[in-house]
N, C-alpha and C. Protein backbone atom coordinates (compact mmCIF):
# COMPACT_ATOMS: atom_id res chain seq x y z
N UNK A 1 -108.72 31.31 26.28
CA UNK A 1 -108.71 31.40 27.74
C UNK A 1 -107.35 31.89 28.24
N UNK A 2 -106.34 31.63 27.73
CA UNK A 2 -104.85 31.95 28.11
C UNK A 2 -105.11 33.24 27.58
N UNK A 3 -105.07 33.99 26.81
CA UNK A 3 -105.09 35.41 26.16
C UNK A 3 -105.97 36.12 27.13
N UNK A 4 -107.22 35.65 27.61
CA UNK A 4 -108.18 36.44 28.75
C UNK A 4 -107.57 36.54 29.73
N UNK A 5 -106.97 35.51 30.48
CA UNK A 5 -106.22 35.28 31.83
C UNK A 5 -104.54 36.38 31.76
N UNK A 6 -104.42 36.00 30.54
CA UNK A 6 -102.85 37.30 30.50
C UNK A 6 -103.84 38.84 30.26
N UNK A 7 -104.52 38.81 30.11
CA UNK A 7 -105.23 40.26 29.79
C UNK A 7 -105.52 40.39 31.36
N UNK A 8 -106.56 39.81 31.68
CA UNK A 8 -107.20 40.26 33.53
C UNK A 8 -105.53 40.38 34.25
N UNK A 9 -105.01 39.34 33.77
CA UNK A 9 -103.53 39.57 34.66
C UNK A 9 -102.73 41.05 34.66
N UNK A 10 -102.31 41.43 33.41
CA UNK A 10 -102.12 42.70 33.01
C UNK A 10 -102.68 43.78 33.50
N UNK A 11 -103.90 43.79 33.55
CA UNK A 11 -104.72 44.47 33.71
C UNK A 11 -104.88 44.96 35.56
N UNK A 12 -104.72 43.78 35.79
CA UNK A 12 -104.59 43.68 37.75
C UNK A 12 -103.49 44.24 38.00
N UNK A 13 -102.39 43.64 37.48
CA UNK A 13 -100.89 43.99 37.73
C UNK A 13 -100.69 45.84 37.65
N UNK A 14 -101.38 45.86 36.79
CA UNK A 14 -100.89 47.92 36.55
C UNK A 14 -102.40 48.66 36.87
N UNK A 15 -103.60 47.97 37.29
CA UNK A 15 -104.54 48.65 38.26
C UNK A 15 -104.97 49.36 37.03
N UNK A 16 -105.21 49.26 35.44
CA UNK A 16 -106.13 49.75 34.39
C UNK A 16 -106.10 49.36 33.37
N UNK A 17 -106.56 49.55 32.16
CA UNK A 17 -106.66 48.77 31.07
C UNK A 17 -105.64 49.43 30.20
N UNK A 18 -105.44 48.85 29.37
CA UNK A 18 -104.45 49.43 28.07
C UNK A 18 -104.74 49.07 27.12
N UNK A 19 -104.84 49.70 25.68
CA UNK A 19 -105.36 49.55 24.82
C UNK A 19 -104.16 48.12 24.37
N UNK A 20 -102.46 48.30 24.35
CA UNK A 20 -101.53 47.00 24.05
C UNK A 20 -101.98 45.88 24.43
N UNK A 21 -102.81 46.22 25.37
CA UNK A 21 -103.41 44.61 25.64
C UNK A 21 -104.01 43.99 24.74
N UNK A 22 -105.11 44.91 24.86
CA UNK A 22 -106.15 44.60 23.78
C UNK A 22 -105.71 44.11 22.35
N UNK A 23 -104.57 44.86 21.79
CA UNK A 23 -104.08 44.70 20.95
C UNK A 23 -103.36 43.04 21.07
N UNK A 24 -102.34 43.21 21.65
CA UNK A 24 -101.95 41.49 21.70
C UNK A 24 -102.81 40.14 21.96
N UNK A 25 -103.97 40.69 22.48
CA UNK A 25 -105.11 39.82 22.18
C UNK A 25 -105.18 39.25 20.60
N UNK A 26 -105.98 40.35 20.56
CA UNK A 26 -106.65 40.48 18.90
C UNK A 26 -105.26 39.59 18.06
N UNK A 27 -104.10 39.61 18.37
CA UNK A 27 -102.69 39.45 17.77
C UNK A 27 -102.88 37.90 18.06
N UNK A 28 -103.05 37.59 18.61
CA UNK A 28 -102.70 36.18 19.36
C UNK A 28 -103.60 35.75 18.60
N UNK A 29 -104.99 35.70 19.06
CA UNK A 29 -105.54 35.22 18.11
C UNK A 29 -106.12 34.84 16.70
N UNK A 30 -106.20 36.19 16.45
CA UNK A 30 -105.86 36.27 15.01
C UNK A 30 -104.96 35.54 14.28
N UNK A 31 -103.61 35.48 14.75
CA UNK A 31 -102.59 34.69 14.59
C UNK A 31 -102.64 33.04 14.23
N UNK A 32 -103.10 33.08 15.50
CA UNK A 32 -103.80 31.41 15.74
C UNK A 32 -105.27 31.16 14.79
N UNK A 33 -105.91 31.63 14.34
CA UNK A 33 -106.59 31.35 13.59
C UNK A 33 -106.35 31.24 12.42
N UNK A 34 -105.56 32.27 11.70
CA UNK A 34 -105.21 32.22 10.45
C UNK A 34 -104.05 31.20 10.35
N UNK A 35 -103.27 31.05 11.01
CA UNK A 35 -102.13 29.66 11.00
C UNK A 35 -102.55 28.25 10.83
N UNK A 36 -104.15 27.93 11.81
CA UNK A 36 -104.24 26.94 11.73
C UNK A 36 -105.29 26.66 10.99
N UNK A 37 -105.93 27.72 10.54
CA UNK A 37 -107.06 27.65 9.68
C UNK A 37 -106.97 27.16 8.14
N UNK A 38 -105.61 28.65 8.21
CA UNK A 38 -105.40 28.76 6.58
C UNK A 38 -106.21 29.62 5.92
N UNK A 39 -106.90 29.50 4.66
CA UNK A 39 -107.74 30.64 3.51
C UNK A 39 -108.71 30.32 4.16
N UNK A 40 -109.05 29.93 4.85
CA UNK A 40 -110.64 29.57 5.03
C UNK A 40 -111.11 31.29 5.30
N UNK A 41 -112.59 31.65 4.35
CA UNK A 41 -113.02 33.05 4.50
C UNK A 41 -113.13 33.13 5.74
N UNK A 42 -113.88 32.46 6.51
CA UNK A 42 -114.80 32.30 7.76
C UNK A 42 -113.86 32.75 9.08
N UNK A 43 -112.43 32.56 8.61
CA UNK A 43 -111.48 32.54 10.16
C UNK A 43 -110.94 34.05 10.22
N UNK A 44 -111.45 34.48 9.71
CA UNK A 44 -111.23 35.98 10.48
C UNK A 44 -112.46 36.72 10.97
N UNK A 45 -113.76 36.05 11.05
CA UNK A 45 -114.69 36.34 11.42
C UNK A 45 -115.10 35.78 12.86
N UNK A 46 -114.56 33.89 12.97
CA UNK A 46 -113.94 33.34 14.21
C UNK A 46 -112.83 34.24 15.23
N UNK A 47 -112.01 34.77 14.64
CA UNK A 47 -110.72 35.35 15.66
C UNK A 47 -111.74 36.65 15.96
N UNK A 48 -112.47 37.31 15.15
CA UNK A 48 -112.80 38.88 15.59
C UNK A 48 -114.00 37.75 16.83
N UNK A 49 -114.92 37.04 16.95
CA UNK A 49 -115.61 36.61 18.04
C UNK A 49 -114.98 36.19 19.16
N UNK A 50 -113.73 34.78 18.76
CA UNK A 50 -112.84 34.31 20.03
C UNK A 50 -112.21 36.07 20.51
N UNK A 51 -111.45 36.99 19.83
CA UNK A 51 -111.41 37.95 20.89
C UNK A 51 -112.17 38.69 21.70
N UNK A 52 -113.40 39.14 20.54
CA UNK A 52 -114.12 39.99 21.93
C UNK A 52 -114.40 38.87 23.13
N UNK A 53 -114.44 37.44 22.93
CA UNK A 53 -114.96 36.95 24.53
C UNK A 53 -113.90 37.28 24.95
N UNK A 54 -112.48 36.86 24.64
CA UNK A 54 -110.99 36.87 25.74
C UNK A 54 -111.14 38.01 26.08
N UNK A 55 -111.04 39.54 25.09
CA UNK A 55 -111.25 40.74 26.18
C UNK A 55 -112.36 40.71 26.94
N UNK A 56 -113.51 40.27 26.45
CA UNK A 56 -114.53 40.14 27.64
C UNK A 56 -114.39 39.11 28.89
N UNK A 57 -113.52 38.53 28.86
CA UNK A 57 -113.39 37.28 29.87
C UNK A 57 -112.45 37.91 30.34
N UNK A 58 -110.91 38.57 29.73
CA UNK A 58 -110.05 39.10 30.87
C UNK A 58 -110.77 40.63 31.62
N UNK A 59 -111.87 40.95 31.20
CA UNK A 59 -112.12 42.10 31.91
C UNK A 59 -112.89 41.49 32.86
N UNK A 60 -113.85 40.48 33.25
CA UNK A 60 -114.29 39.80 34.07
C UNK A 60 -113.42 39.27 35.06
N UNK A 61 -112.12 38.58 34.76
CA UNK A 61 -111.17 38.12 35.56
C UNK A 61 -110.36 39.39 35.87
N UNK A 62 -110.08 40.56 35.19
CA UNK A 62 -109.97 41.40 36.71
C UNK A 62 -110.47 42.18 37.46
N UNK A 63 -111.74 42.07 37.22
CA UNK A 63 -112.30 42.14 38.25
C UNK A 63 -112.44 41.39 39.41
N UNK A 64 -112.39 40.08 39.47
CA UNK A 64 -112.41 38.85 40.19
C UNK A 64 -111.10 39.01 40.59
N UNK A 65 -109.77 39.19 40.23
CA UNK A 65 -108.58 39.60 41.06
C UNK A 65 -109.05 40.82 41.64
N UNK A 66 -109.73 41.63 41.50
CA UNK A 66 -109.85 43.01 42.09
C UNK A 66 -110.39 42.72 43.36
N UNK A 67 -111.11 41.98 43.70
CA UNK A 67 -112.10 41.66 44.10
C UNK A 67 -111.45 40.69 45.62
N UNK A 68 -110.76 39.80 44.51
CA UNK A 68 -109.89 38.84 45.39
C UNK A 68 -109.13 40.00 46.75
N UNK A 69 -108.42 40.86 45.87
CA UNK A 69 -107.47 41.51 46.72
C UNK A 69 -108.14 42.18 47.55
N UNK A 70 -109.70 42.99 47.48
CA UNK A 70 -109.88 44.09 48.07
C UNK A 70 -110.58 43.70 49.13
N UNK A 71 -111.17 42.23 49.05
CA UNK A 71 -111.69 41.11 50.19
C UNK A 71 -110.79 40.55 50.80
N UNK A 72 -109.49 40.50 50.38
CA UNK A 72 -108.63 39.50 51.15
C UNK A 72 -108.45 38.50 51.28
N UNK A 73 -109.60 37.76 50.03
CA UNK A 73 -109.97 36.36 49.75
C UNK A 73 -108.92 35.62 48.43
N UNK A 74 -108.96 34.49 48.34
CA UNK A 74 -108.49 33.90 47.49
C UNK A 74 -109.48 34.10 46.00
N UNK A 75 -108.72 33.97 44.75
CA UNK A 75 -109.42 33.82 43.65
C UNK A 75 -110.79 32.80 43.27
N UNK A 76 -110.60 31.73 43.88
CA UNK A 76 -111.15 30.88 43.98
C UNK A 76 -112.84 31.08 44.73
N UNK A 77 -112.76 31.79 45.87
CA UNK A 77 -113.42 31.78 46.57
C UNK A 77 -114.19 33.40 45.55
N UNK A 78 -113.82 33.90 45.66
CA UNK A 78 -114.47 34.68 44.30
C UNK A 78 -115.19 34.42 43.44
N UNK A 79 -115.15 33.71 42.61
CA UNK A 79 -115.26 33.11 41.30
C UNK A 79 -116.14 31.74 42.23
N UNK A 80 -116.43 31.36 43.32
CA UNK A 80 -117.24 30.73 43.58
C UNK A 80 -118.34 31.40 43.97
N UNK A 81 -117.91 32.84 45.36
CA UNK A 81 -119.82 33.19 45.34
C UNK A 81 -120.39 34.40 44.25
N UNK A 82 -119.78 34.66 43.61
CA UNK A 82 -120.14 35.69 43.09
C UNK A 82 -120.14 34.89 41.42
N UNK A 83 -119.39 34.00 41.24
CA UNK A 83 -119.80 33.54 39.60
C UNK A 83 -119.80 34.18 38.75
N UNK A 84 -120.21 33.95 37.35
CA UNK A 84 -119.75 34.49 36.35
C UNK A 84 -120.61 35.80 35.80
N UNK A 85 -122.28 35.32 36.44
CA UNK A 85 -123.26 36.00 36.65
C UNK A 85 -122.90 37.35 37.23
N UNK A 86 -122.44 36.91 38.71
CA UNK A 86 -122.05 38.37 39.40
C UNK A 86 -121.01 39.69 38.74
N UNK A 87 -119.98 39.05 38.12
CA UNK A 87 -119.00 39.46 37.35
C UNK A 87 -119.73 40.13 36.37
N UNK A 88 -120.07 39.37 35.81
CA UNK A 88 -121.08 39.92 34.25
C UNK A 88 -121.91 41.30 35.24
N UNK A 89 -122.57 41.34 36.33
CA UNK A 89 -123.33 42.33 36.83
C UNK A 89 -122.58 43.33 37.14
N UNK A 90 -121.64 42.85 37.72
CA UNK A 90 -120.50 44.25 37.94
C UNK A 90 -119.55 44.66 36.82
N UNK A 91 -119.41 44.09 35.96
CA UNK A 91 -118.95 44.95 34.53
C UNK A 91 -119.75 45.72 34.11
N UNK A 92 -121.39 45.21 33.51
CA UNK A 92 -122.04 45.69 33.09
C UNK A 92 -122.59 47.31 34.27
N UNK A 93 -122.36 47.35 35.27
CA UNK A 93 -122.81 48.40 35.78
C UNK A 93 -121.65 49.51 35.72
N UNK A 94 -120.31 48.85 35.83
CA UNK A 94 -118.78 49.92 35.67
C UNK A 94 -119.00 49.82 34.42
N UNK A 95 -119.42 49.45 33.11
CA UNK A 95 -118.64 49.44 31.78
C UNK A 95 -118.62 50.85 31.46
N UNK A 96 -118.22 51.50 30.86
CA UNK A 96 -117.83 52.86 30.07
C UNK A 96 -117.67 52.42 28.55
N UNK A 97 -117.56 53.59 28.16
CA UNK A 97 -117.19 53.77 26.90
C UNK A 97 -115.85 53.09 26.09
N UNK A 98 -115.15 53.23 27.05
CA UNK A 98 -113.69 52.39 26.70
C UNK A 98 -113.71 50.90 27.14
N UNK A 99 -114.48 50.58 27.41
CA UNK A 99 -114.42 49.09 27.67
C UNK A 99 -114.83 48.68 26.46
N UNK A 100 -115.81 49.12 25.86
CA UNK A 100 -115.98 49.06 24.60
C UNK A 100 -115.24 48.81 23.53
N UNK A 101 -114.28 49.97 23.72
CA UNK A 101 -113.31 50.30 22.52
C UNK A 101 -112.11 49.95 23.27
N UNK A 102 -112.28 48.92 23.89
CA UNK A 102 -111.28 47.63 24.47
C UNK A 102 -111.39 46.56 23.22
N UNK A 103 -113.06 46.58 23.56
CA UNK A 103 -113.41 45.09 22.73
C UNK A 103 -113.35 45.54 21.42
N UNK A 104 -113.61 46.73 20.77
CA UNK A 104 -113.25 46.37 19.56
C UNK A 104 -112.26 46.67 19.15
N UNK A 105 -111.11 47.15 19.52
CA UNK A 105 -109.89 47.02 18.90
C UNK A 105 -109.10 45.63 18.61
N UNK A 106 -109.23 45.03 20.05
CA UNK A 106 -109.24 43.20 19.73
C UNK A 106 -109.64 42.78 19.09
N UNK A 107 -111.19 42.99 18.73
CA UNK A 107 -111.84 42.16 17.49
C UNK A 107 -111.19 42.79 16.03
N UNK A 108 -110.85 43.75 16.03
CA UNK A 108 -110.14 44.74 15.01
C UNK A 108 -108.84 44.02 14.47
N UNK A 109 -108.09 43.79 15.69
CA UNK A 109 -106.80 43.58 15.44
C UNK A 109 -106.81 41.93 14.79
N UNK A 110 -107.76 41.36 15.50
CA UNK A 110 -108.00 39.65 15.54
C UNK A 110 -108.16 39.61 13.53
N UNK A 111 -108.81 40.26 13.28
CA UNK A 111 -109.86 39.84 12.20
C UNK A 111 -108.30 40.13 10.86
N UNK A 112 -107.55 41.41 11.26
CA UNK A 112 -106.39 41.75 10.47
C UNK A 112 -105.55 40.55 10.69
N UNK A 113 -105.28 40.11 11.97
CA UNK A 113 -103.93 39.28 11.86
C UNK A 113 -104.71 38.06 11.45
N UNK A 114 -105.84 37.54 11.46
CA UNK A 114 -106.00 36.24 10.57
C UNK A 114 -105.73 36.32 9.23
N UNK A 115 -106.16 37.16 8.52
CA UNK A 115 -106.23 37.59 7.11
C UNK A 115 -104.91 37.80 6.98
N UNK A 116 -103.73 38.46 7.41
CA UNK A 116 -102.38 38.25 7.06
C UNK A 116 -101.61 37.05 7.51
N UNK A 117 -102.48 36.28 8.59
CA UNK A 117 -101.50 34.91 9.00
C UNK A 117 -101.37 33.90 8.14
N UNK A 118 -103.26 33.96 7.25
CA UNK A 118 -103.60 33.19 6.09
C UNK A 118 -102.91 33.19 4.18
N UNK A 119 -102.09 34.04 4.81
CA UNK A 119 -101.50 34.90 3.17
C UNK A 119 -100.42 33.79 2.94
């Protein structure tokens, strides 16, 4: 959830996506999996899933800052009428091709840095 929230943040802050994001995702967690996991086979298959949600959750949350700002509303009030549902509807109708290859470079990066965190 912290890795999604610094991603939508990022992402709000400079008004587009960047692939470094994506990347320090995948990093973070990956990281965190293989550290606290250890050899376990299974935890680089965990970090490639926990990232695609965080990139999928920070691309949801900025939209919901997008959203916030372009209403004039608070975050809160966002993320109350429109929900997670609504979010999910308005990604899925903007997604492109690179939103895509958002999510899998995170899951990419996630699945490498477990497997070297675990070494």
């Amino acid at each position: 959830l912290v890795a999604a929230a610094a991603y939508g943040g990022i992402m709000n802050a400079i008004d587009r996506q960047v692939g470094y994001a994506a990347v320090g995702v995948g990093l973070l967690i990956g990281f965190a999996a293989g550290k606290l996991g250890g050899k376990n086979p299974v935890l680089p298959v965990v970090g490639v899933l926990l990232s695609l949600g965080a990139v999928y959750l920070g691309q949801l949350f900025f939209i919901a800052l997008a959203l916030a700002d372009y209403g004039n509303v608070g975050l809160g009030e966002v993320l109350d009428k429109a929900g997670v549902g609504g979010l999910n509807d308005i990604w899925q109708e903007g997604a492109d091709a690179m939103d895509y290859v958002f999510l899998a470079i995170g899951g990419f990066v996630a699945f490498g840095a477990a497997k070297k965190a675990s070494d």
